[in-house]
N, C-alpha and C. Protein backbone atom coordinates (compact mmCIF):
# COMPACT_ATOMS: atom_id res chain seq x y z
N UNK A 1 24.86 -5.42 2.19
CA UNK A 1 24.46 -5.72 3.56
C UNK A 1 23.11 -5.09 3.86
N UNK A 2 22.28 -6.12 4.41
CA UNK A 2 20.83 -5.33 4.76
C UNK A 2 21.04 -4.05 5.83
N UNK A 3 20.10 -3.07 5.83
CA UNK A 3 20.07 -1.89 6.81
C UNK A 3 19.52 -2.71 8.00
N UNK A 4 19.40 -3.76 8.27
CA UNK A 4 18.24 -4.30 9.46
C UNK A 4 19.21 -6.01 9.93
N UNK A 5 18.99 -5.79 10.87
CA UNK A 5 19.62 -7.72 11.31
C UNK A 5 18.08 -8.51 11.24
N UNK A 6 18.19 -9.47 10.60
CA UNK A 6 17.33 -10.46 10.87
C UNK A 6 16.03 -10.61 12.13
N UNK A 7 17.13 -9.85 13.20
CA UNK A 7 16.13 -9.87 14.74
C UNK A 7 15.82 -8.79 14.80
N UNK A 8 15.83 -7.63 14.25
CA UNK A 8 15.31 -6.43 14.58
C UNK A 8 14.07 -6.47 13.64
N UNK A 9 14.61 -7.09 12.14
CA UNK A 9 13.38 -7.14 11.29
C UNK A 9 12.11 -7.68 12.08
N UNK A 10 12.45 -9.27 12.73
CA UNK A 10 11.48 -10.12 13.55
C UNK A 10 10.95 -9.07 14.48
N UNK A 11 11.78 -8.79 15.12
CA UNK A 11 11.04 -7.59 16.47
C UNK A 11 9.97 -6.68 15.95
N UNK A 12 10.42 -6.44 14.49
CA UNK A 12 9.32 -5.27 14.22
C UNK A 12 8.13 -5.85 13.67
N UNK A 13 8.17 -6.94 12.95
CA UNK A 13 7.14 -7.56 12.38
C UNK A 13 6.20 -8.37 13.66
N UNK A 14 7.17 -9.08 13.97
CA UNK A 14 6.32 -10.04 15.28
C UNK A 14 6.76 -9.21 16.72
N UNK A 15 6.32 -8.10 17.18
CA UNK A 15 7.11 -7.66 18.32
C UNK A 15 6.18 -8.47 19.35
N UNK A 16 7.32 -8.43 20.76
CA UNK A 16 6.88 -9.30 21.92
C UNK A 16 6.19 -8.04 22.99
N UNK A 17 5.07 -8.79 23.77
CA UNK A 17 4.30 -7.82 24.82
C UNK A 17 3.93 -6.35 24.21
N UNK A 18 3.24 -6.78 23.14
CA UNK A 18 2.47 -5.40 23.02
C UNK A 18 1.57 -5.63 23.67
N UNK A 19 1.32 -4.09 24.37
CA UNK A 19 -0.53 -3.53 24.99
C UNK A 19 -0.18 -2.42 25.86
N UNK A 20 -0.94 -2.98 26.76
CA UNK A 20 -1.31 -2.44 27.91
C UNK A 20 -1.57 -3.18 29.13
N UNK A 21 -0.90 -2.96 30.23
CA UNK A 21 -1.15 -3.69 31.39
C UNK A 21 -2.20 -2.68 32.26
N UNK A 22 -3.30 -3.12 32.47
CA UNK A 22 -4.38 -2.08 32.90
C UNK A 22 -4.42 -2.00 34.37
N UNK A 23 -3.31 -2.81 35.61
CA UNK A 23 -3.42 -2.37 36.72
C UNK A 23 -2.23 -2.47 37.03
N UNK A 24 -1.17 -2.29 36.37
CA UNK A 24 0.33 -1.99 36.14
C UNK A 24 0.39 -1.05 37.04
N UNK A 25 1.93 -1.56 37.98
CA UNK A 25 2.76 -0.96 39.08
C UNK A 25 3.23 -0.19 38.93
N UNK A 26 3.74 -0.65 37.79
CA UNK A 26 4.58 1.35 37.23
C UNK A 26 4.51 1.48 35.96
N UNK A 27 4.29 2.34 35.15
CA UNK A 27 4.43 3.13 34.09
C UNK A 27 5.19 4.52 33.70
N UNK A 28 6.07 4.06 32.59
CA UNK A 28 7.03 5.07 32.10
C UNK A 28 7.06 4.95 31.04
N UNK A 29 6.70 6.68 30.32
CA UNK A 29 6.83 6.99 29.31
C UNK A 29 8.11 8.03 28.55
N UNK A 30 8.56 7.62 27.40
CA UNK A 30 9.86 8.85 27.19
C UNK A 30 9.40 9.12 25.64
N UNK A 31 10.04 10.31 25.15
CA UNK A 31 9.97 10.29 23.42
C UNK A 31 10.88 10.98 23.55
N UNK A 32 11.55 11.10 22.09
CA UNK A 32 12.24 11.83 21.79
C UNK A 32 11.86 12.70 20.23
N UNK A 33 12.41 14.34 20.68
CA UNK A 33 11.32 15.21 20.13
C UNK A 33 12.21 14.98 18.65
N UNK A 34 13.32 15.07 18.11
CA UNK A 34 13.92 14.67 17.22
C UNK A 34 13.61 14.07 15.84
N UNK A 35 13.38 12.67 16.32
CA UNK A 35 12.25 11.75 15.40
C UNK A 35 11.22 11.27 15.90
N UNK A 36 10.57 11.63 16.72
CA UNK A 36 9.11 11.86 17.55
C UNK A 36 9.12 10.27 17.57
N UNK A 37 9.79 9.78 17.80
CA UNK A 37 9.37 8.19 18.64
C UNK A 37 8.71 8.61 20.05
N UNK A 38 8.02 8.07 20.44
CA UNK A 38 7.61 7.92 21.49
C UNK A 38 6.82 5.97 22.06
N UNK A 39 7.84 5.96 23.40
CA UNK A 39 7.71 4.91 23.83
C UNK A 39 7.03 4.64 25.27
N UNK A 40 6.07 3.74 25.65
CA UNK A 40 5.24 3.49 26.78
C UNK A 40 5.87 2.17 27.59
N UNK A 41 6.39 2.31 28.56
CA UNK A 41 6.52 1.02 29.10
C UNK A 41 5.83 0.75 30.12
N UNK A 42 4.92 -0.51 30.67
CA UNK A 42 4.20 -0.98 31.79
C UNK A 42 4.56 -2.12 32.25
N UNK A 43 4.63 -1.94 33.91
CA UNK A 43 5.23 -2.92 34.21
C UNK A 43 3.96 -3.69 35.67
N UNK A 44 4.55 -5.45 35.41
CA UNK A 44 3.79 -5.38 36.53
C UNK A 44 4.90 -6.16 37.79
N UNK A 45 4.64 -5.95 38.76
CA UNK A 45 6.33 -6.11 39.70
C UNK A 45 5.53 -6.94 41.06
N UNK A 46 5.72 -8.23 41.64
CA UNK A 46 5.35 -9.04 42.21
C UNK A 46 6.34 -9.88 43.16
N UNK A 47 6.95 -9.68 44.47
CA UNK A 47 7.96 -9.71 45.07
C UNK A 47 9.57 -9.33 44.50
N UNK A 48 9.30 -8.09 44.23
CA UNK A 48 10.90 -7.72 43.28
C UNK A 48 10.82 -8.35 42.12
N UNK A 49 10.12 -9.00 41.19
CA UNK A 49 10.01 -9.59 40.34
C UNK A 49 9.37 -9.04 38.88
N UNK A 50 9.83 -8.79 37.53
CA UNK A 50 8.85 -8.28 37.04
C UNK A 50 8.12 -9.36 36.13
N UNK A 51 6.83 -9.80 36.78
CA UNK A 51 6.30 -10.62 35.79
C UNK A 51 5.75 -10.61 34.55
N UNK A 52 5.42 -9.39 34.55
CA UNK A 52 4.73 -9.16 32.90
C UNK A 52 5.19 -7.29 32.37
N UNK A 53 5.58 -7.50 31.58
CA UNK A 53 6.27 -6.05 31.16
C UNK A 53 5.19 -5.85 29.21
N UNK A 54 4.50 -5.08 29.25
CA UNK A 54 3.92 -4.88 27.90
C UNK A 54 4.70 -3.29 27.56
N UNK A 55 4.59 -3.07 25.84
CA UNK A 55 4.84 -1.56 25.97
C UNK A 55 3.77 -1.11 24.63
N UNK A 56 3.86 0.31 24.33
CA UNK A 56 3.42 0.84 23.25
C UNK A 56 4.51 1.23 22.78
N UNK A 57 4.59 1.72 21.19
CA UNK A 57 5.90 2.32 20.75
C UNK A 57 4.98 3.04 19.40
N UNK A 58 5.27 4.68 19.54
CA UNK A 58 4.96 5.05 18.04
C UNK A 58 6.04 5.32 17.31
N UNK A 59 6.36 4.49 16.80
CA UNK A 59 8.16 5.00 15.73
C UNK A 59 8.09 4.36 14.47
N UNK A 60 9.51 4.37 14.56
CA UNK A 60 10.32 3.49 13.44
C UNK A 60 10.41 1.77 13.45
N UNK A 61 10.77 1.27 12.58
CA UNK A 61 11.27 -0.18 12.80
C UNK A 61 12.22 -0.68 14.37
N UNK A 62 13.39 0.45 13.94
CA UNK A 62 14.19 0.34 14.93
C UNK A 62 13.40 0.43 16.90
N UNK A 63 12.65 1.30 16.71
CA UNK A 63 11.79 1.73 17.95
C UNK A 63 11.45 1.00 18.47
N UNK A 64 10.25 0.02 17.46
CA UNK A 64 9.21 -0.81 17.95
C UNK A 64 10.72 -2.10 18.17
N UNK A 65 11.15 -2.46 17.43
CA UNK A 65 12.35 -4.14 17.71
C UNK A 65 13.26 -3.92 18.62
N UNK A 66 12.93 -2.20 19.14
CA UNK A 66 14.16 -2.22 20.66
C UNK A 66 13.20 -2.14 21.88
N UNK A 67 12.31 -1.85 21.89
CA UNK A 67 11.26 -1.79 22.76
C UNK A 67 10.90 -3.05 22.65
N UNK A 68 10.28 -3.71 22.30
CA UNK A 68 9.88 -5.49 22.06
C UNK A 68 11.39 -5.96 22.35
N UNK A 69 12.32 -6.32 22.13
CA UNK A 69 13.37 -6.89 22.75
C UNK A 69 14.16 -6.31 24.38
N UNK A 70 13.84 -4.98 24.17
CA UNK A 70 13.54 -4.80 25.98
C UNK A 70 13.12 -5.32 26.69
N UNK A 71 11.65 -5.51 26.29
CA UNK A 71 10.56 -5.92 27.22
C UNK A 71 10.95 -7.76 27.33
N UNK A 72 11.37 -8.10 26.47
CA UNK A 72 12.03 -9.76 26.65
C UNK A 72 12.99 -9.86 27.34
N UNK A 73 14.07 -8.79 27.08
CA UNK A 73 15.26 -9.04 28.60
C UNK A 73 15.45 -8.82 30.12
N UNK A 74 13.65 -8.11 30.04
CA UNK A 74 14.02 -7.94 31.48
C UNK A 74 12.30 -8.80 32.17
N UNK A 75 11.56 -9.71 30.87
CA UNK A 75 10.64 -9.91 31.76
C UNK A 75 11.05 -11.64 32.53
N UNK A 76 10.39 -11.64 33.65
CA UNK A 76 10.80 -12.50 34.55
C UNK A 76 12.59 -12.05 35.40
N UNK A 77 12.65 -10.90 35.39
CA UNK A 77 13.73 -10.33 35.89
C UNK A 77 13.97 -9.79 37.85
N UNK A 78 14.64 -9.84 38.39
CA UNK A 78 14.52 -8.76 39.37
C UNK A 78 14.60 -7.51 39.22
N UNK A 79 13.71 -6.30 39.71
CA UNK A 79 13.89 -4.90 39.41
C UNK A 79 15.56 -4.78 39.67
N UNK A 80 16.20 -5.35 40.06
CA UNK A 80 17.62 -4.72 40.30
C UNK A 80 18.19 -4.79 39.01
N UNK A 81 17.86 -6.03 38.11
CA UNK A 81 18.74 -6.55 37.18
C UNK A 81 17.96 -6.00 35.65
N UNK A 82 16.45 -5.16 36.19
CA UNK A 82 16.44 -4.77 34.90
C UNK A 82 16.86 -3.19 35.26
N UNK A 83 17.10 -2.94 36.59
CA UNK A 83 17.82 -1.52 36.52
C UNK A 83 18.96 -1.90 35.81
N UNK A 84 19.73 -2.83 35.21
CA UNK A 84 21.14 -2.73 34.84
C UNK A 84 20.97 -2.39 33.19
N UNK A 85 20.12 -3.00 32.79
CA UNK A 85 19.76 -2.85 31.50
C UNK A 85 20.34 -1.47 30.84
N UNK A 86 20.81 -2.09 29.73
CA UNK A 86 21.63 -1.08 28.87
C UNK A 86 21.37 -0.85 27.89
N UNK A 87 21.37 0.13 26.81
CA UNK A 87 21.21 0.19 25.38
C UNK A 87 21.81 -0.24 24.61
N UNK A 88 23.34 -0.55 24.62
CA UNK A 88 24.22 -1.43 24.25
C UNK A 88 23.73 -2.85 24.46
N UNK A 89 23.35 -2.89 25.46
CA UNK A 89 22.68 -4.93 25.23
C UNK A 89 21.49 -5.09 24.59
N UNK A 90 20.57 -4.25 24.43
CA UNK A 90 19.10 -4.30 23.71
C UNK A 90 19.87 -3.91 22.41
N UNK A 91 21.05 -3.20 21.80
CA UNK A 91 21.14 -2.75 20.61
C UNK A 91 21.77 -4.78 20.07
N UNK A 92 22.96 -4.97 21.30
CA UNK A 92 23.68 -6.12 20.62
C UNK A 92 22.43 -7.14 21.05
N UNK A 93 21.57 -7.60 21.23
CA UNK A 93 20.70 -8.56 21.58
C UNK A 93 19.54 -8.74 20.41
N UNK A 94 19.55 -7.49 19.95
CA UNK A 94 19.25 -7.46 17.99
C UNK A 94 20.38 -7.79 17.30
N UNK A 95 21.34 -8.00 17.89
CA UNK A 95 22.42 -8.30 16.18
C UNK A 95 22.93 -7.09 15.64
N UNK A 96 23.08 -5.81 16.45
CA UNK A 96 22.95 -4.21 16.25
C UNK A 96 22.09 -3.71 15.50
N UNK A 97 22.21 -2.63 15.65
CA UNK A 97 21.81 -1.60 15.24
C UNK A 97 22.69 -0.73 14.34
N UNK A 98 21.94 0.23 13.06
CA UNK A 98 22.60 0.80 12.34
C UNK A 98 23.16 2.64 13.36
N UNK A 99 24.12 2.92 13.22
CA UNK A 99 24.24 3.88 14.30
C UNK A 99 23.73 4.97 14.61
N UNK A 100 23.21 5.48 13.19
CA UNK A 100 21.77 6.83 13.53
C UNK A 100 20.44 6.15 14.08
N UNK A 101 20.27 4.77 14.05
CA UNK A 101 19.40 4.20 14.72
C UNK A 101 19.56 4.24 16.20
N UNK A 102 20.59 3.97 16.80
CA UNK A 102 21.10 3.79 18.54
C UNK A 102 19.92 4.41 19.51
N UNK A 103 19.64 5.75 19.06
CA UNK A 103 18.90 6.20 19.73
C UNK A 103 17.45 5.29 20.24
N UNK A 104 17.12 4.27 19.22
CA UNK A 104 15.96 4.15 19.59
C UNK A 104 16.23 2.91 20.70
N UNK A 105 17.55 2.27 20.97
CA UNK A 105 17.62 1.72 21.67
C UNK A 105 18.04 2.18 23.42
N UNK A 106 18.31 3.34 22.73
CA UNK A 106 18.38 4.54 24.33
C UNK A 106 17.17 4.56 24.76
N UNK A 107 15.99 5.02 23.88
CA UNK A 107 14.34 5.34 24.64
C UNK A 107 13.99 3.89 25.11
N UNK A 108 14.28 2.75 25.00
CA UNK A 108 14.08 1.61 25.26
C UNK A 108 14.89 1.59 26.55
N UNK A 109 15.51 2.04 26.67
CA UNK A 109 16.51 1.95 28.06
C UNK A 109 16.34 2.74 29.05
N UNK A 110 15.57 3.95 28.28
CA UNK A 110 14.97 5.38 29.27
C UNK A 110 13.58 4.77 29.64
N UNK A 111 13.09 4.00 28.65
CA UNK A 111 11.97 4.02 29.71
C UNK A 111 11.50 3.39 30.26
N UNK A 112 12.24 2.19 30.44
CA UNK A 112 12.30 0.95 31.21
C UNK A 112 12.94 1.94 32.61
N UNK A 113 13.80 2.44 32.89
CA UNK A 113 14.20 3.32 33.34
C UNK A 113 13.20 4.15 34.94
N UNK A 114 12.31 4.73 33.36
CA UNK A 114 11.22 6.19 34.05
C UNK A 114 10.06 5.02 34.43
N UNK A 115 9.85 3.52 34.21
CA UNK A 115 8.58 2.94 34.51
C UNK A 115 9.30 2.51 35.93
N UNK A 116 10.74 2.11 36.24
CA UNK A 116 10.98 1.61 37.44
C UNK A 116 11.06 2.91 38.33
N UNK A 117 11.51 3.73 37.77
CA UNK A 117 11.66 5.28 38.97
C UNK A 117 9.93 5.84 39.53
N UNK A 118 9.09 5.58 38.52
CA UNK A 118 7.27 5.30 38.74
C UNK A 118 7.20 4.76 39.54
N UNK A 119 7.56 3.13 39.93
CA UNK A 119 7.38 2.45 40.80
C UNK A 119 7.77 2.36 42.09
N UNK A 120 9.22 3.16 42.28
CA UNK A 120 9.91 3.49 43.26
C UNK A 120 8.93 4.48 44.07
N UNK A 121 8.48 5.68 43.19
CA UNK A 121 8.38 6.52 43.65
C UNK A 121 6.61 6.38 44.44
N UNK A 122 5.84 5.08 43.84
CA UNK A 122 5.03 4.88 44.38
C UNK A 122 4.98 3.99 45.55
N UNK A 123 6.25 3.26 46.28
CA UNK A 123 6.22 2.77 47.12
C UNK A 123 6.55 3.64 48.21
């Protein structure tokens, strides 16, 4: 059995919304000191709406294909519904994850998270 699902491989090779959104509403960043992933999320938010979500990710395979499949489940979302966002659905929305991997689908969930609590906290 491969260490990787098919969609996590894709995520890492072709990941979705990489950059930078340069007049982005909110921005949240998390890492974890562990395996020094560190993840950037930017968001841009347009009547409760998030229309364009980009991120950075310095990691692993797993990092970058949970962060890029984040940023796909919650763009065109309401901020309410990407507050629901879980690590369990970004892990099963790859096809899982191997389980010392999970984590990287937690920082994907934290910082989707810390970019909406940014935005809160700037309104």
């Amino acid at each position: 059995m491969a260490l990787y699902s098919d969609k996590v491989m894709d995520h890492f090779i072709n990941p979705r919304n990489v950059g930078v959104i340069e007049d982005a509403d909110a921005v949240g960043e998390v890492g974890n000191a562990k395996c020094g992933d560190i993840m950037r999320m930017y968001l841009k938010i347009d009547d409760d709406i998030i229309t364009d979500v980009k991120f950075e990710t310095f990691g692993c395979a797993s990092a970058i294909a949970s962060s890029s499949m984040a940023t796909e489940l919650i763009k065109g979302k309401p901020v309410s519904e990407a507050r629901k966002l879980t690590n369990q659905a970004v892990a099963e929305a790859l096809d899982g994850l191997p389980d010392y991997k999970m984590h990287c689908s937690v920082l994907a969930q934290e910082a989707i998270e810390s970019a909406l609590e940014n935005y809160e906290n700037k309104s």
